[in-house]
Protein backbone atom coordinates (compact mmCIF):
# COMPACT_ATOMS: atom_id res chain seq x y z
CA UNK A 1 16.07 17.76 -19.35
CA UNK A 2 16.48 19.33 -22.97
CA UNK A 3 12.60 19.37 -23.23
CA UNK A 4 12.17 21.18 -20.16
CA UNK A 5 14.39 23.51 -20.79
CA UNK A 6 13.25 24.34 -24.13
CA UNK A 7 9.68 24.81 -22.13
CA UNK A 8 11.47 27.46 -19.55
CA UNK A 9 13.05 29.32 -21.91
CA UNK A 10 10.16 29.70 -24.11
CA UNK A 11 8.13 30.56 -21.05
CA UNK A 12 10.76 32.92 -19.89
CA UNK A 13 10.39 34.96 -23.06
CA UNK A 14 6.66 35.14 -22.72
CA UNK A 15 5.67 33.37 -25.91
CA UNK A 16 2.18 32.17 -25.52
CA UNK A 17 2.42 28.35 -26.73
CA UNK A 18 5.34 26.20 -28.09
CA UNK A 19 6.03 23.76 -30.71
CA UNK A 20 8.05 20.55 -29.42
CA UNK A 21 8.02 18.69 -32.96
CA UNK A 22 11.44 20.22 -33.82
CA UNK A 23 12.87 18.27 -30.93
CA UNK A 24 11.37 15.04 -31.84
CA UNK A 25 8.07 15.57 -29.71
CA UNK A 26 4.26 16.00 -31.11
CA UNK A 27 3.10 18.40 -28.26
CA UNK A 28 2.22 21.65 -28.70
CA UNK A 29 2.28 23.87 -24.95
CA UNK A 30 -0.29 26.23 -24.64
CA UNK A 31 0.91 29.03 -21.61
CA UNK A 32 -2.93 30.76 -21.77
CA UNK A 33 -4.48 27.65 -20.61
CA UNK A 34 -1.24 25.60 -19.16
CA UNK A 35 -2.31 22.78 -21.63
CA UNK A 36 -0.59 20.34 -23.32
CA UNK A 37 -2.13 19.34 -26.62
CA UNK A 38 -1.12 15.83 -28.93
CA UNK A 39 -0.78 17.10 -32.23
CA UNK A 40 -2.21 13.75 -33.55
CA UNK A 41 -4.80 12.96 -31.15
CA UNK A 42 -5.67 16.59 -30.39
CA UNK A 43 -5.74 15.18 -26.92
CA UNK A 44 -5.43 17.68 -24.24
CA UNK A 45 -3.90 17.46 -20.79
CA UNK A 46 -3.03 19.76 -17.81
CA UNK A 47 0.43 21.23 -17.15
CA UNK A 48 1.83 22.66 -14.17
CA UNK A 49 5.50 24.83 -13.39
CA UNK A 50 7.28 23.91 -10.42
CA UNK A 51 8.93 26.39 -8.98
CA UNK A 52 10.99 24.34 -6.59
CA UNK A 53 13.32 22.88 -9.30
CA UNK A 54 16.49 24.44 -10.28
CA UNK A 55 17.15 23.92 -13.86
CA UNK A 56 21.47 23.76 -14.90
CA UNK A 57 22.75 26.18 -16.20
CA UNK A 58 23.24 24.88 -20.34
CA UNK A 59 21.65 26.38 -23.46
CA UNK A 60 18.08 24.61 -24.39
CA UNK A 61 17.64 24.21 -28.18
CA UNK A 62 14.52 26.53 -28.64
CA UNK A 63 12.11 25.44 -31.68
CA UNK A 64 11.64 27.91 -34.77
CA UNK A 65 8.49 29.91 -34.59
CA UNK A 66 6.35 27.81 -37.03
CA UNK A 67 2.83 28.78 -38.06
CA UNK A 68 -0.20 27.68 -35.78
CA UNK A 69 -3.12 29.28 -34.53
CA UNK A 70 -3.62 31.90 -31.80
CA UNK A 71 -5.40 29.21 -29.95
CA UNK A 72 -3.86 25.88 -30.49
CA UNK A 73 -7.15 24.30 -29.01
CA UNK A 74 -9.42 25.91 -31.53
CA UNK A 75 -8.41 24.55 -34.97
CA UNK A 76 -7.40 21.62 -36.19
CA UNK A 77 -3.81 20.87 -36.23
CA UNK A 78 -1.54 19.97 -39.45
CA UNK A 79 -0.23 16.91 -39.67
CA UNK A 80 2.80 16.25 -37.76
CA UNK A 81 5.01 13.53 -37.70
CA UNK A 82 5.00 10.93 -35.06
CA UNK A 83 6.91 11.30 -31.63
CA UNK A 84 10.06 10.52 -31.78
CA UNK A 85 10.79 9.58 -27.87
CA UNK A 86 12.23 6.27 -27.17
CA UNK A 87 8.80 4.63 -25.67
CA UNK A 88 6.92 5.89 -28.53
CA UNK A 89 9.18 4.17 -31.15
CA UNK A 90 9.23 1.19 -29.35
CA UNK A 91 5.35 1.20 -28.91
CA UNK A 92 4.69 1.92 -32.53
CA UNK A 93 7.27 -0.50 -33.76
CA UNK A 94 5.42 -3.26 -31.54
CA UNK A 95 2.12 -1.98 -32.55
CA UNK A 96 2.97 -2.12 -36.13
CA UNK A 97 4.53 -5.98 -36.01
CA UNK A 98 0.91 -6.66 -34.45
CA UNK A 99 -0.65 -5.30 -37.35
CA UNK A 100 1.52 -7.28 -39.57
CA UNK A 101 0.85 -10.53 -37.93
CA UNK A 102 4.28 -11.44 -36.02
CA UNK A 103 3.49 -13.27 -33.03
CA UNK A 104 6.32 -15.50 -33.65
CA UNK A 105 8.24 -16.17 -30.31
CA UNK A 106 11.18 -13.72 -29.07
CA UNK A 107 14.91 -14.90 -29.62
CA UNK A 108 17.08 -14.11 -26.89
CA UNK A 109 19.22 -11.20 -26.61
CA UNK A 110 22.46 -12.61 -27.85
CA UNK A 111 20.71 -14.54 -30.81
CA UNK A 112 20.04 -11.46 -32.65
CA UNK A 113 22.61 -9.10 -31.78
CA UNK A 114 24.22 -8.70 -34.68
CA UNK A 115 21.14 -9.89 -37.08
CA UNK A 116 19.41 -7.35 -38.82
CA UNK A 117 15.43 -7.72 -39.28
CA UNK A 118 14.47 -10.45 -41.43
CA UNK A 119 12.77 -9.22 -44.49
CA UNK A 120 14.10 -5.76 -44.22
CA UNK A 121 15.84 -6.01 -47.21
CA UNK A 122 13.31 -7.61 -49.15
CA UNK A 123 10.26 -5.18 -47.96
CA UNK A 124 12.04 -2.20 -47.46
CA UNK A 125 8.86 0.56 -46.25
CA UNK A 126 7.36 2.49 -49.07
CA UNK A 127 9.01 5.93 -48.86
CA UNK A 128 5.87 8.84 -48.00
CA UNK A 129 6.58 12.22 -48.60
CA UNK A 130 9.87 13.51 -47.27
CA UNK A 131 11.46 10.34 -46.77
CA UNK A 132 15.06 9.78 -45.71
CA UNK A 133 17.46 7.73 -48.02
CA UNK A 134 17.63 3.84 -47.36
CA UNK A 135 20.42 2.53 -45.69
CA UNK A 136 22.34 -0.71 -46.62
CA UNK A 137 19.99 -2.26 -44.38
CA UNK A 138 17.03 -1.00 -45.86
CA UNK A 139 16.32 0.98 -42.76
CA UNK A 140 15.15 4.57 -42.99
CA UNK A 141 17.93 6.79 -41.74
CA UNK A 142 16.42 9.96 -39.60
CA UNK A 143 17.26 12.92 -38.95
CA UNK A 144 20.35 13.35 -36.54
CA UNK A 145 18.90 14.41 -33.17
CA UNK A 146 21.21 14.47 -29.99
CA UNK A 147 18.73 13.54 -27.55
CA UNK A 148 16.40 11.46 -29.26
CA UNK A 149 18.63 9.39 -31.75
CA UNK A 150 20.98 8.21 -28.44
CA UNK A 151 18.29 7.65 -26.73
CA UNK A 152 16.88 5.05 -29.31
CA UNK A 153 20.26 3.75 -30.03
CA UNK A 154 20.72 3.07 -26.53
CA UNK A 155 17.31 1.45 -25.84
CA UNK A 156 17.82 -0.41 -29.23
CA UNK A 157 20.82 -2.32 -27.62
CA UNK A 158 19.27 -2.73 -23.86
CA UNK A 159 15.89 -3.97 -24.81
CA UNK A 160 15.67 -7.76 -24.77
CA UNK A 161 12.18 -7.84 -26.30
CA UNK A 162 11.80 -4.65 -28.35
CA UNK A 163 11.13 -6.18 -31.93
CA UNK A 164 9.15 -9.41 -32.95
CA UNK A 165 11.21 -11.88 -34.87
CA UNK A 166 10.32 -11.62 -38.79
CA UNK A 167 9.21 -7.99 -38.98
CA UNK A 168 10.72 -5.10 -40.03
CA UNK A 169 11.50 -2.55 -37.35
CA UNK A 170 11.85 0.51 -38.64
CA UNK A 171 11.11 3.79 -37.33
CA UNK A 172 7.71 5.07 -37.25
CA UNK A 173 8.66 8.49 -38.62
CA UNK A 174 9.08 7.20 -42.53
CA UNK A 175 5.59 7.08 -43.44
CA UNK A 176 2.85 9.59 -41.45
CA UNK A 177 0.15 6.32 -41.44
CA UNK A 178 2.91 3.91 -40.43
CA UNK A 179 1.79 2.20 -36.50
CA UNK A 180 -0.86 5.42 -36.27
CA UNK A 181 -3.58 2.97 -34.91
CA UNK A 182 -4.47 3.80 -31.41
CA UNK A 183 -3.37 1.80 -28.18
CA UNK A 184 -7.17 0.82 -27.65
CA UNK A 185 -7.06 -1.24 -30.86
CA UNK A 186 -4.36 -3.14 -30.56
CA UNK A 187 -5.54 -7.14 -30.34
CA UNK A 188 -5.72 -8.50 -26.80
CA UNK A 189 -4.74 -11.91 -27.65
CA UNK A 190 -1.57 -10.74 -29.90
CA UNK A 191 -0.57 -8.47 -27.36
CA UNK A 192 -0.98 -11.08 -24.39
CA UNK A 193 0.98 -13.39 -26.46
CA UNK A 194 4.16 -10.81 -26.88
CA UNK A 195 4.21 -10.27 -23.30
CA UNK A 196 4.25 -14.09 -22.77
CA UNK A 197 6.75 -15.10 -25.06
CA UNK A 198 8.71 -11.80 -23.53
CA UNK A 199 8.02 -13.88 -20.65
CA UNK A 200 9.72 -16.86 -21.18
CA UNK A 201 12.70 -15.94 -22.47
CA UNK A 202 13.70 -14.02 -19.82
CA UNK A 203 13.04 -16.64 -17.42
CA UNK A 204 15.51 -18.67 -19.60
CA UNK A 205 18.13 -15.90 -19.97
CA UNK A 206 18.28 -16.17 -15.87
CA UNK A 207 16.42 -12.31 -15.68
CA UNK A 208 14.82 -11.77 -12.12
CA UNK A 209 11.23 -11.31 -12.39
CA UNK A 210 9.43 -8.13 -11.97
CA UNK A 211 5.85 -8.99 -11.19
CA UNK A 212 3.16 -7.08 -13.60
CA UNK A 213 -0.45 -7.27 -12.51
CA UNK A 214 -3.60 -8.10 -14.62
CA UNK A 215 -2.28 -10.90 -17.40
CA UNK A 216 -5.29 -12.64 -16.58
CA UNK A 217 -7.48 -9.27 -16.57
CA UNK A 218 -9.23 -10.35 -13.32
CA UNK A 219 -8.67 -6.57 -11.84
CA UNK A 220 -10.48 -3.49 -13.27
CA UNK A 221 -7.00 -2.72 -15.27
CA UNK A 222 -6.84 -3.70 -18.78
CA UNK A 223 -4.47 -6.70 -19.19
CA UNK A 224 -3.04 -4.28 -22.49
CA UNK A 225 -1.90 -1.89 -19.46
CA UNK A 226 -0.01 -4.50 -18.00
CA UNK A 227 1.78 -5.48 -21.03
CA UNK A 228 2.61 -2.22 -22.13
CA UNK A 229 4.12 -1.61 -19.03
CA UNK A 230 6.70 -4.24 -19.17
CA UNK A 231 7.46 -3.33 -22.83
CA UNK A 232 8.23 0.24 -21.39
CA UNK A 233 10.23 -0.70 -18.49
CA UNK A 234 12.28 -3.16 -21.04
CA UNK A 235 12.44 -0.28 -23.21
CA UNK A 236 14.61 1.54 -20.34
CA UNK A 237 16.94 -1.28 -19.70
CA UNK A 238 15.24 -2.38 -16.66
CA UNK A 239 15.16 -6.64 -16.65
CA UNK A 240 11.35 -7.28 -16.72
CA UNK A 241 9.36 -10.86 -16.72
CA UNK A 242 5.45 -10.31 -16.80
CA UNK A 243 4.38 -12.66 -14.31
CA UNK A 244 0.49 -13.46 -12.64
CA UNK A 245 0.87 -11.52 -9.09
CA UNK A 246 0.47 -13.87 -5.73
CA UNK A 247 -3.28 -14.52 -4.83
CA UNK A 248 -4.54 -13.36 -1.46
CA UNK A 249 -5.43 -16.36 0.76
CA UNK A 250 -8.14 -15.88 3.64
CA UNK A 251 -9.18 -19.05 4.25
CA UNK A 252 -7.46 -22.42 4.68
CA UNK A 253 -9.15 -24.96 2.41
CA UNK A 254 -12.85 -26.40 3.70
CA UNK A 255 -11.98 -28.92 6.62
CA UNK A 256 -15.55 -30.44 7.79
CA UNK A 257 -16.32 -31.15 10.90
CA UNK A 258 -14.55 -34.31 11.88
CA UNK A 259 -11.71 -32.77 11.41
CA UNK A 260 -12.23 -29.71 14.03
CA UNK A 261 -10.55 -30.94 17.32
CA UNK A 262 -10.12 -29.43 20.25
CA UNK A 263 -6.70 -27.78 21.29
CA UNK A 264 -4.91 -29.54 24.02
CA UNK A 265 -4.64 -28.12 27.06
CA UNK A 266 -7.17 -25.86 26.65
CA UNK A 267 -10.80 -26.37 27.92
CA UNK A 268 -13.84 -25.60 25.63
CA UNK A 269 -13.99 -24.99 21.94
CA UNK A 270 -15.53 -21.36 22.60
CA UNK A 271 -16.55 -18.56 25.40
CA UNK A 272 -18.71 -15.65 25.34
CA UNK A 273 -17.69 -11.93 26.57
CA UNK A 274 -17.79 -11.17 30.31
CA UNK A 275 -18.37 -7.98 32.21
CA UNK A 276 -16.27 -7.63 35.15
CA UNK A 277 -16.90 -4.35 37.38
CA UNK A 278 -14.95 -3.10 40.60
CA UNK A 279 -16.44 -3.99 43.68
CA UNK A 280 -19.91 -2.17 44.84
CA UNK A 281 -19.87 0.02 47.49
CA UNK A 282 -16.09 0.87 47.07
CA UNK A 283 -15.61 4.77 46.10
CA UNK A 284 -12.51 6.28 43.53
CA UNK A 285 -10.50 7.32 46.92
CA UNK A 286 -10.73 3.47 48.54
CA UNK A 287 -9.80 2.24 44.95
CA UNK A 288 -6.94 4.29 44.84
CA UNK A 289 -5.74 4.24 47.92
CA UNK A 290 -4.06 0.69 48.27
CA UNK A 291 -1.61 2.07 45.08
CA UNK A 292 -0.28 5.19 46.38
CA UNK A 293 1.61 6.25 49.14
CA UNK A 294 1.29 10.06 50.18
CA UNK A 295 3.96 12.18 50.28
CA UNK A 296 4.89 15.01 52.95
CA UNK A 297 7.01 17.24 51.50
CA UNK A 298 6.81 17.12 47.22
CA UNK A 299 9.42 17.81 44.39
CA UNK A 300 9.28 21.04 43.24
CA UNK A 301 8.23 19.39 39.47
CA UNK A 302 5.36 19.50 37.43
CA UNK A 303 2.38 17.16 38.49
CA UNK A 304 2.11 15.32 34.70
CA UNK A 305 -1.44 15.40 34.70
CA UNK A 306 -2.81 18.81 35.59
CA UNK A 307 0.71 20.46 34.21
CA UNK A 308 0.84 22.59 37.93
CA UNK A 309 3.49 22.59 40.30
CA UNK A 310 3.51 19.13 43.08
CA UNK A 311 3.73 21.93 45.64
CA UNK A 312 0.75 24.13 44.67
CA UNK A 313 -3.11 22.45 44.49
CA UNK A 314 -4.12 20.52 41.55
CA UNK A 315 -5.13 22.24 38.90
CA UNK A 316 -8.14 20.31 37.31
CA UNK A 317 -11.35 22.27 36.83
CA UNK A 318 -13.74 18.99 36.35
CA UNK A 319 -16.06 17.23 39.07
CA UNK A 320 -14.93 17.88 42.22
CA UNK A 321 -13.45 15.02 44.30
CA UNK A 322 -14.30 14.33 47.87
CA UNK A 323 -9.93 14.47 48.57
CA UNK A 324 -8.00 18.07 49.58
CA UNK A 325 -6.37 19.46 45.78
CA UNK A 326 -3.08 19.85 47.42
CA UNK A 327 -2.41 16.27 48.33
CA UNK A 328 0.01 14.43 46.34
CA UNK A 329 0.53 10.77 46.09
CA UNK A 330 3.44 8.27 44.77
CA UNK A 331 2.43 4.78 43.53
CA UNK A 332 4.32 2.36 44.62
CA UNK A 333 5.81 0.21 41.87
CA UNK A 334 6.83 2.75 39.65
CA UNK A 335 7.27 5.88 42.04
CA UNK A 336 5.80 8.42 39.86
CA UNK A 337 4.38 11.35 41.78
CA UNK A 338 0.91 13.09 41.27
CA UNK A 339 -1.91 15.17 42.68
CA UNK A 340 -4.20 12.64 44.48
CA UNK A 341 -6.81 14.87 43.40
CA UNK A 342 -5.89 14.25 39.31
CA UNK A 343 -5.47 10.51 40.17
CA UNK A 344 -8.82 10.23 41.24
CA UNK A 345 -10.12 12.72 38.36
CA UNK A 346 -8.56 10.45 35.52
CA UNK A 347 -10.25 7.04 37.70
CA UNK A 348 -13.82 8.55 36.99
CA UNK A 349 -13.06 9.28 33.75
CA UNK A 350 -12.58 6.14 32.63
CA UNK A 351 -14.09 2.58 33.57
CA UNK A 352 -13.78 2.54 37.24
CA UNK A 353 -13.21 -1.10 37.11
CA UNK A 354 -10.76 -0.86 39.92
CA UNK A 355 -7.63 -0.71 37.81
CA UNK A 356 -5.41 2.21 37.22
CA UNK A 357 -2.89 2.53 34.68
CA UNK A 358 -0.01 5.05 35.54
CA UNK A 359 -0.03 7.94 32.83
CA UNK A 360 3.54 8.37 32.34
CA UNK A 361 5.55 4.42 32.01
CA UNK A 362 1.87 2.88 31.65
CA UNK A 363 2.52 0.58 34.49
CA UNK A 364 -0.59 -1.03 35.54
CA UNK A 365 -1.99 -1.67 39.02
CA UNK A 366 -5.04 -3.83 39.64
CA UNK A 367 -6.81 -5.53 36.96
CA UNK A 368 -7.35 -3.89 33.45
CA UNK A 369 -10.29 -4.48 31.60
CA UNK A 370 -12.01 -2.79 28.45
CA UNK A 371 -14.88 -2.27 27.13
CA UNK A 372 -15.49 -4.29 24.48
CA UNK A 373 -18.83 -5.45 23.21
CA UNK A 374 -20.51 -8.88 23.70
CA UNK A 375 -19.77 -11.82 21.24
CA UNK A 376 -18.54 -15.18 21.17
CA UNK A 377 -14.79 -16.36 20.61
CA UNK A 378 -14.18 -19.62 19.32
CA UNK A 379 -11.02 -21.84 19.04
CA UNK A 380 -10.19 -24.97 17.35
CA UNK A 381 -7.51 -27.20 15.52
CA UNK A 382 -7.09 -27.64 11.85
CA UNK A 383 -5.40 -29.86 9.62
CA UNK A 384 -3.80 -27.06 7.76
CA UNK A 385 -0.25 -25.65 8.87
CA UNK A 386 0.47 -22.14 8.30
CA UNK A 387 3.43 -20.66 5.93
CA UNK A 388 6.56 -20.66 8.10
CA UNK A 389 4.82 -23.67 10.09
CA UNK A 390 5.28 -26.84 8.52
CA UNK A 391 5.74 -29.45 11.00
CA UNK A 392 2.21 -28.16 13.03
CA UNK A 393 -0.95 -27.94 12.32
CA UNK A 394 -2.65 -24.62 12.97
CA UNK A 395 -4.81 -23.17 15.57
CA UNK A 396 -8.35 -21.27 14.22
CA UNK A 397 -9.72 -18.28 16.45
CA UNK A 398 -13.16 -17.02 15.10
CA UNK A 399 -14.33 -13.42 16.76
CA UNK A 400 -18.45 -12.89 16.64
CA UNK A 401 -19.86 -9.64 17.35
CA UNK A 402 -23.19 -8.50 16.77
CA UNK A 403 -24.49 -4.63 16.41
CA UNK A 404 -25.93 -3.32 19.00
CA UNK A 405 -26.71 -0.10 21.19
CA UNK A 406 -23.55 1.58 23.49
CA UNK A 407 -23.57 1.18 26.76
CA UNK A 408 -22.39 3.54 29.67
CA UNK A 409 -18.87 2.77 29.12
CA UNK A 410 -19.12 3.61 25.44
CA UNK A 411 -18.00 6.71 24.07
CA UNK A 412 -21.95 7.71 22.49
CA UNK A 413 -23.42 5.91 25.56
CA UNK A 414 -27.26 4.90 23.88
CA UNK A 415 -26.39 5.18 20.59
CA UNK A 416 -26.41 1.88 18.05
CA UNK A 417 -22.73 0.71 16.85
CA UNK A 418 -22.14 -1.26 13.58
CA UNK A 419 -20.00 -4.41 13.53
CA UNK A 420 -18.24 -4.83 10.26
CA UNK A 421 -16.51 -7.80 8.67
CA UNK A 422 -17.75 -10.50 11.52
CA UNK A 423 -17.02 -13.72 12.08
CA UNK A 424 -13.17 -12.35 12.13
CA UNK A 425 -10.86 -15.62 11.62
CA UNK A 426 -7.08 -15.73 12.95
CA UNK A 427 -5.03 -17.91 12.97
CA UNK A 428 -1.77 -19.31 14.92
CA UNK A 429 0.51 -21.68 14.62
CA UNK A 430 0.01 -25.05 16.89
CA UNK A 431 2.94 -25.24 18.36
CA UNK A 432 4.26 -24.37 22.42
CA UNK A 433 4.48 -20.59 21.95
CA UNK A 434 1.33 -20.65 19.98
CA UNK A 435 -0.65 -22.14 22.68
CA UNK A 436 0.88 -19.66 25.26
CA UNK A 437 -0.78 -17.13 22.82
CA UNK A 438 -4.06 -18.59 22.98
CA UNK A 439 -4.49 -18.33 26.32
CA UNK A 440 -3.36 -14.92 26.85
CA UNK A 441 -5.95 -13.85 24.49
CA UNK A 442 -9.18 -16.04 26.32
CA UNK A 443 -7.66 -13.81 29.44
CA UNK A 444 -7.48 -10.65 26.99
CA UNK A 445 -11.38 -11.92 25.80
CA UNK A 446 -12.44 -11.63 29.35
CA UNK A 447 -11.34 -8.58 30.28
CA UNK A 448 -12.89 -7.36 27.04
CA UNK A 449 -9.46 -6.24 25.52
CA UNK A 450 -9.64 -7.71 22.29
CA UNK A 451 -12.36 -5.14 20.65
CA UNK A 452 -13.14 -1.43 21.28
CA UNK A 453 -16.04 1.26 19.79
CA UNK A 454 -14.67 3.84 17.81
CA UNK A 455 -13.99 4.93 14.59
CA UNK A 456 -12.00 2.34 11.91
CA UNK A 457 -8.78 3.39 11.05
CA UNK A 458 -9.55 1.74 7.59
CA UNK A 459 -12.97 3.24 6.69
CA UNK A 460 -13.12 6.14 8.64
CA UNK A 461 -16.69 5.02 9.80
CA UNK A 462 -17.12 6.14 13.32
CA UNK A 463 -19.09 4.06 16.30
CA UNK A 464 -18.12 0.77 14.96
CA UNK A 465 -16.26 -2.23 16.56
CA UNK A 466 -12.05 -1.87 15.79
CA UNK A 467 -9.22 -3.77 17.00
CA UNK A 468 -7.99 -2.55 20.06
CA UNK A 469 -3.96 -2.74 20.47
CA UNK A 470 -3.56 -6.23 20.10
CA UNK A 471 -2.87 -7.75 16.40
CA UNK A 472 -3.87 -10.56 14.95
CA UNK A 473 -3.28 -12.41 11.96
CA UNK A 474 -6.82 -12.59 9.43
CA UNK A 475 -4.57 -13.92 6.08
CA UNK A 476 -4.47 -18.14 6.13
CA UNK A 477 -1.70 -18.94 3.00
CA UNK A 478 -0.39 -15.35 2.01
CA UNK A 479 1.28 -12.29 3.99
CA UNK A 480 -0.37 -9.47 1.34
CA UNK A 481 -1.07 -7.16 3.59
CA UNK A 482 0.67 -7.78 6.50
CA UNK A 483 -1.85 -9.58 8.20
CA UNK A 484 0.05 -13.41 7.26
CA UNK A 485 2.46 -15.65 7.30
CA UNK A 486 5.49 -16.22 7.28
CA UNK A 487 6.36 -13.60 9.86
CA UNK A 488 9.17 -14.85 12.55
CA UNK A 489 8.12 -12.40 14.79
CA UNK A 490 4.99 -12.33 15.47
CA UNK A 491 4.29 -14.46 18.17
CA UNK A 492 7.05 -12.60 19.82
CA UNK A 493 5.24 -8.99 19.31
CA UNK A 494 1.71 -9.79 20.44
CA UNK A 495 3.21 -11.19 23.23
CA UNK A 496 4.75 -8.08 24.03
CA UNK A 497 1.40 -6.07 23.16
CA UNK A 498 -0.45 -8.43 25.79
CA UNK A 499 2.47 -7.76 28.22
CA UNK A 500 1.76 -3.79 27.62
CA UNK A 501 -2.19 -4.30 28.77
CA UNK A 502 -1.32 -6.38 31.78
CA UNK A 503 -1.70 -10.10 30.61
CA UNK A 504 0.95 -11.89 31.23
CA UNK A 505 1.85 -16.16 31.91
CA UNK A 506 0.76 -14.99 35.85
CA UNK A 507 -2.57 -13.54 34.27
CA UNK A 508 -3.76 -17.34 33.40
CA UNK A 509 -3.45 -18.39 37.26
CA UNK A 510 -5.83 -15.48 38.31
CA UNK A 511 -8.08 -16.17 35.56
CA UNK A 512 -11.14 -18.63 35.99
CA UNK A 513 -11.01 -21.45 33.35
């Protein structure tokens, strides 16, 4: 807060850069070019105001005017003492025992809480120009700052793994080439083996672990990151353990072919798509007209469709059906009321498979099928059991769809659709409820509910094959992304989506095996 305020008061009097050293920080703000530039590393990064915060109403310590060019950007800078922020200390303290060889292993907190550095005495730092007097310690004594100084003192005492055993941890600031070597320098192996012995004695002290990624430096982030990180967040007081994240697991492990049986109860290993159509011959009106019931003398309410009145004519402008605009229908499970004429509007408009889904509660009359691609769905037992699912073994579904050209029913009827990331596994759990899912997805694969065309959700890429509604679960031996086990509800939820598109336990009796 101090530092910001210094900036906003400095700002406020129209000065065009300022000087943070005075305050224990080697930045120098430039206000022409909203630039912040590292006196050391001449580095230069972007700064930006906000105007949405409201700053308290205290007195910021503002820097002395100090002599520096015009253009901070365009000369050289003098050289300026380290930063003296809490992370940098710590970083340069670490960097320095590097240096110096300590990769002895970390003693717990209460070990060395009263125990000053070994060998501080003995190889007290060689004072540079403008050192501070020794202490009885041996330790350079700084300059009294208010923010800075508690701020080290404080992450002195709350940072279980601040300082290797057997070097001397003094502040950076009493020598200008003391722990000056950059980040990108610093020793892999050294630094790999602070952050493990960091590691384990946390794990012994009883600290919860914090998961840090990249130890092993499989991912594109340097394993140094990683490190540093946990040094940092230790550095705040937070209880950190660098640990190797949880791997992602697809795939069970390779079961051959003996081992593939057949679920029980359920016929076949496999079944391709199916097309089912209404009945030839039959127009929108017939369709309809075993659903609704007409009504005489209508609310005085909006139709839902259109958006006119029940008692004034339909209001859709589209093809013109062969029914009168002002008759109105109710359908007769749910007893929602609508233009006849809109009913049989929003029938053409979609795939006039003799099903119609009421556009208000969703309740569906007839049949509901999609329009899903051809492929092949295949289903089999393996010896594997799923997280959450130990006492069954576990049900495999594999989804195959080819590319291919859209057909009528397609939204870009005649134009080719891409099929990404096929054969899709899933998986489910062997057991009672499991089983019930299986079948209520071979009825789902016949009425070509499964799949749709349109555009991913994930890529963006339009006209390609995406999920439609109904989830499944791709992830074998993790839950990463949500796609895995263990999750107690699942079974429970798709059940519920199938439910929503019409497939229910009664849907397996009308279904042909």
């Amino acid at each position: 807060m101090e530092v910001g305020i210094t900036i906003q008061h400095a700002y406020e009097k129209q000065h065009p850069w300022i000087d943070l050293t005075s305050i224990g920080f080697s930045y120098v703000i430039d206000f022409s070019t909203m630039g912040q530039i590292n006196r050391q590393t001449q580095r230069q990064r972007r700064v930006r105001r906000r105007l949405d915060l409201i700053y308290p109403m205290v007195t910021g310590t503002l820097p002395k005017a100090q002599s520096w060019p015009a253009s901070p950007a365009s000369a050289a800078s003098p050289a300026a003492p380290p930063c003296s922020c809490p992370q940098c200390v710590l970083v340069m303290s670490i960097k320095a025992a590097v240096a110096d060889g300590g990769t002895g292993p970390l003693q717990p907190p209460a070990a060395r809480k009263n125990m000053p550095p070994p060998g501080a005495v003995k190889l007290p730092p060689q004072p540079g120009p403008g050192a501070k007097p020794l202490d009885s310690t041996g330790t350079v004594r700084g300059p009294v700052k208010t923010v800075p100084s508690q701020a080290i003192r404080r992450q002195a005492s709350s940072t279980p793994a601040g300082v290797i055993a057997g070097s001397p941890a003094s502040p950076p600031g009493t020598n200008g080439k003391t722990g000056r070597v950059a980040l990108a320098t610093l020793n892999r192996t050294n630094l790999q083996r602070l952050a493990i012995a960091q590691s384990r004695v946390l794990i012994a002290s009883g600290v919860p672990t914090v998961p840090v990624k990249n130890l092993n430096g499989s991912s594109p982030v340097n394993p140094a990151l990683a490190g540093i990180t946990g040094i940092l967040m230790s550095a705040a007081g937070l209880p950190v353990c660098l640990t190797r994240p949880p791997k992602l697991v697809l795939h069970p492990p390779p079961v051959s072919k003996s081992e593939i049986k057949s679920i029980p109860g359920v016929s076949n290993t496999s079944r391709k798509t199916t097309r089912k159509q209404a009945k030839k011959g039959k127009t929108p009106e017939e369709v309809l007209k075993k659903y609704l019931q007409k009504v005489r003398h209508p609310p005085d309410e909006d139709c839902t469709i259109c958006m006119e009145r029940l008692t004034a004519p339909s209001g859709y402008k589209g093809l013109q059906p062969t029914v009168k605009p002002d008759l109105v229908g109710k359908l007769s499970r749910c007893g929602h009321i609508y233009h006849i004429y809109c009913l049989v509007a929003m029938y053409n408009n979609g795939n006039k498979d003799g099903s119609l889904q009421c556009p208000t509660c969703k309740t569906i009359y007839g049949v509901k099928t999609g329009t899903q691609p051809p492929g092949k769905m295949e289903y089999h037992l393996i010896p594997h059991s799923l997280p959450g699912h130990p006492d069954c073994k576990t049900i495999r579904i594999i989804y195959s769809i080819p590319p291919g050209i859209q057909g009528p029913e397609h939204p870009n009827p005649g134009k080719s659709f891409s099929a990404r990331g096929f054969p899709r596994h899933c998986y489910l759990p062997d057991s009672e409820k499991g089983r019930k899912v299986l079948k209520l997805l071979l009825v789902a694969w016949d009425r070509r509910l499964i799949f749709a065309i349109g555009t991913s959700s994930t890529t963006g890429e339009s006209d390609t094959v995406v999920w439609n509604e109904v989830h499944h679960k791709t992830e074998f031996g993790s839950n990463l992304t949500g796609h895995g086990y263990p999750d107690a509800n699942y079974l429970d939820n798709v059940l519920a989506e199938l439910a929503a598109q019409g497939i229910s336990e009664d849907s397996t009796a009308q279904e042909k095996d």
